[in-house]
Structures are given as C-alpha cells and as structure tokens.
N, C-alpha and C. Protein backbone atom coordinates (compact mmCIF):
# COMPACT_ATOMS: atom_id res chain seq x y z
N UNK A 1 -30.49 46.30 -115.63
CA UNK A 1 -31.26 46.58 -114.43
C UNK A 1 -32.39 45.57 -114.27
N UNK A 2 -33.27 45.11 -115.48
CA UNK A 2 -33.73 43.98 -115.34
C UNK A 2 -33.89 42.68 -114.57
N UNK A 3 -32.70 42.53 -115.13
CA UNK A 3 -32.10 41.36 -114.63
C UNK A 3 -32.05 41.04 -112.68
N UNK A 4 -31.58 42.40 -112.65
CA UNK A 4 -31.26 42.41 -110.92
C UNK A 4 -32.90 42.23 -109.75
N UNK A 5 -34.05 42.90 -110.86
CA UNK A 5 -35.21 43.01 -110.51
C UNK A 5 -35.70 41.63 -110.20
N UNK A 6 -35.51 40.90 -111.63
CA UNK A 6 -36.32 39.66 -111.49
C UNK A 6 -35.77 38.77 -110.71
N UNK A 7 -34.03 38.62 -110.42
CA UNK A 7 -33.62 38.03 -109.53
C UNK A 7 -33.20 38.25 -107.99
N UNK A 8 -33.79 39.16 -107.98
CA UNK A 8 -34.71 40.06 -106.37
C UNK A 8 -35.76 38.98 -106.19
N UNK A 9 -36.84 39.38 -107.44
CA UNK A 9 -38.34 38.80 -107.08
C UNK A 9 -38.25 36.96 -106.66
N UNK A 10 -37.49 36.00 -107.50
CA UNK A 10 -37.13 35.13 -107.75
C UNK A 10 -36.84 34.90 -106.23
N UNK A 11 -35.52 35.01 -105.23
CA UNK A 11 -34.81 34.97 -104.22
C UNK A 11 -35.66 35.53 -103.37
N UNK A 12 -36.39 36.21 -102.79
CA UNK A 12 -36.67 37.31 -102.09
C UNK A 12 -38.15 36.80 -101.73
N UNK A 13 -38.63 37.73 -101.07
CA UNK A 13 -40.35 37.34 -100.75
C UNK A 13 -41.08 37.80 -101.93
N UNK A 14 -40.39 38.60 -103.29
CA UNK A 14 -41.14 38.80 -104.07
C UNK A 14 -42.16 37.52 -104.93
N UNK A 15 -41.18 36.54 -103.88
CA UNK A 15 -42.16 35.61 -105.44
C UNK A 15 -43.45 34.91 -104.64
N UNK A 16 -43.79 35.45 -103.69
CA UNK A 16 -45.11 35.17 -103.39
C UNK A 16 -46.12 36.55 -103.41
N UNK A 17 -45.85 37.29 -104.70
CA UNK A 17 -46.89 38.19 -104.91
C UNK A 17 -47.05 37.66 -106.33
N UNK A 18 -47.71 38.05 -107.40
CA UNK A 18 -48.36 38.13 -108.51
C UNK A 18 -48.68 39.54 -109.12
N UNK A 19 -48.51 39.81 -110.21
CA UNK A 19 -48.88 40.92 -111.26
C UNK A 19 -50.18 40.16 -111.52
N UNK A 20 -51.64 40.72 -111.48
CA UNK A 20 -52.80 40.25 -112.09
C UNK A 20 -53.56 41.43 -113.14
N UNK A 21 -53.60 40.82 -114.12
CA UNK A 21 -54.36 41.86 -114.96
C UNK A 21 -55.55 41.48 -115.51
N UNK A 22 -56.88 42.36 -115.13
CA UNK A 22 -58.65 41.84 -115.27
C UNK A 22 -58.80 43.12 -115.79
N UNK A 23 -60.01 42.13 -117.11
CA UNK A 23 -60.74 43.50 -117.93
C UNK A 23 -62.20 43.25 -117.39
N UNK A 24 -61.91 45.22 -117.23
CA UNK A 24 -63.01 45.41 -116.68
C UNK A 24 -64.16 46.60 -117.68
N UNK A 25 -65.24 46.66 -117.42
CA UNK A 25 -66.23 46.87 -118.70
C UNK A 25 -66.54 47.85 -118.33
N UNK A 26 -66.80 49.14 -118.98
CA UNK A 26 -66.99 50.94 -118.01
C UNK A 26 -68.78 50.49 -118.39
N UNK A 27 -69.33 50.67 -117.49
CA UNK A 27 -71.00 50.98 -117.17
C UNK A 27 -71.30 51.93 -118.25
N UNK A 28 -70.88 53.06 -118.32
CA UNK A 28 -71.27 54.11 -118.62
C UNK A 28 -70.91 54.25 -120.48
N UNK A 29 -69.99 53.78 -121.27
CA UNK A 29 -69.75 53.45 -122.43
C UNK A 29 -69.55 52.19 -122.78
N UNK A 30 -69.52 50.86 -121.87
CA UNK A 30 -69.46 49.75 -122.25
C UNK A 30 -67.78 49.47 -122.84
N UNK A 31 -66.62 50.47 -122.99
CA UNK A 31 -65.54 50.15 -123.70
C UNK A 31 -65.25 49.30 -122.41
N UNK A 32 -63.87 48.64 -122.39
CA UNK A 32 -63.30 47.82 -121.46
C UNK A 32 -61.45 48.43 -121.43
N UNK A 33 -61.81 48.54 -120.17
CA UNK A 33 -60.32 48.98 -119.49
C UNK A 33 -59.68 47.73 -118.96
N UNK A 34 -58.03 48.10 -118.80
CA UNK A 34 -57.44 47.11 -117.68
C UNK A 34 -57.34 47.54 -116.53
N UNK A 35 -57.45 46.69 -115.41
CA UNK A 35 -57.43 47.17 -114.21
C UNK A 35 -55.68 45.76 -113.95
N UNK A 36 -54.77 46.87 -113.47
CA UNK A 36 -53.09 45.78 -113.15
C UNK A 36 -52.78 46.56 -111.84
N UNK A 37 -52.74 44.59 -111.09
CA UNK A 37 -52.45 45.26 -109.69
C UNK A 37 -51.32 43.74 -109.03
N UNK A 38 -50.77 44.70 -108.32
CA UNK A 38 -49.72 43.22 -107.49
C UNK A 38 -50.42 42.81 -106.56
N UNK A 39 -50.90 41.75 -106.23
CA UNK A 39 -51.07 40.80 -105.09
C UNK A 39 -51.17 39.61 -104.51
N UNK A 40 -50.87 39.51 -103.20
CA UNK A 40 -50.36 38.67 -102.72
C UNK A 40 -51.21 37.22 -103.68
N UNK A 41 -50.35 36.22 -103.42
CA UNK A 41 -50.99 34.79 -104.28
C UNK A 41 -52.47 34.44 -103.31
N UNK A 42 -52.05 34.46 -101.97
CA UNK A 42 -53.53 34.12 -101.64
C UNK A 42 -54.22 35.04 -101.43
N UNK A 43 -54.69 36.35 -102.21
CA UNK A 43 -55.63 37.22 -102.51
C UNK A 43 -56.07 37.52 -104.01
N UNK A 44 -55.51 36.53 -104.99
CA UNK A 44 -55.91 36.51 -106.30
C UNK A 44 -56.89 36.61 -106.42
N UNK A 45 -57.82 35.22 -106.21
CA UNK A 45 -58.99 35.00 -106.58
C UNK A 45 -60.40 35.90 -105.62
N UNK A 46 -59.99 36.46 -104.68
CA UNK A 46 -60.71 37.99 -104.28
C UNK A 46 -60.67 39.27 -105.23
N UNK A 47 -59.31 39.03 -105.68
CA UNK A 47 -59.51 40.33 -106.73
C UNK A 47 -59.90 40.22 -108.04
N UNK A 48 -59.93 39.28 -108.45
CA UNK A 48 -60.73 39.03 -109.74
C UNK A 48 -62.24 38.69 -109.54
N UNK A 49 -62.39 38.68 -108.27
CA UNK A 49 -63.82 38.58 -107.64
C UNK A 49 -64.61 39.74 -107.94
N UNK A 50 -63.80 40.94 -107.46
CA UNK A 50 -64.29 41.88 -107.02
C UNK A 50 -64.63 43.10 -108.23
N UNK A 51 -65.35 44.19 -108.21
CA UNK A 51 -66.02 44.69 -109.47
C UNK A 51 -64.79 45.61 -109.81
C-alpha cells in the first residue's frame, strides 16, 4: 500500500506539498513537543515562522 501512496504523491499534485516537522518549547514546563503538519512548499517558511 505504500508504494501506491508515494507514487500518487510523486505523479500527482502531491509533490508540491511537504511534511514539516518544528520543535516547539511548552511555556509552561519548558519540555519540547513536535508540532507535524503538511504544507504547501510556498508556505514553509511561514510555518516555521510562526509560534
């Protein structure tokens, strides 16, 4: 099933999105979470912008 996914994303309009994953720092205990989100390539660098 894999396989069929990535060569969807590959062929398809999938390959102008991105998986981005930013660590982000909790205020309140200081531990650090991940925040993983899909988006578009030209909205990357907004979301790693953003808190």
């Amino acid at each position: 099933m894999a396989k069929k996914v990535v060569a969807t994303l590959k062929t398809g309009k999938g390959n102008s999105f991105t998986k981005v994953i930013k660590m982000v720092k909790s205020p309140k205990t200081g531990a650090y979470s991940f925040k993983e989100e899909v988006v578009h390539n030209d909205h990357i660098a907004d979301f790693l912008k953003s808190k």
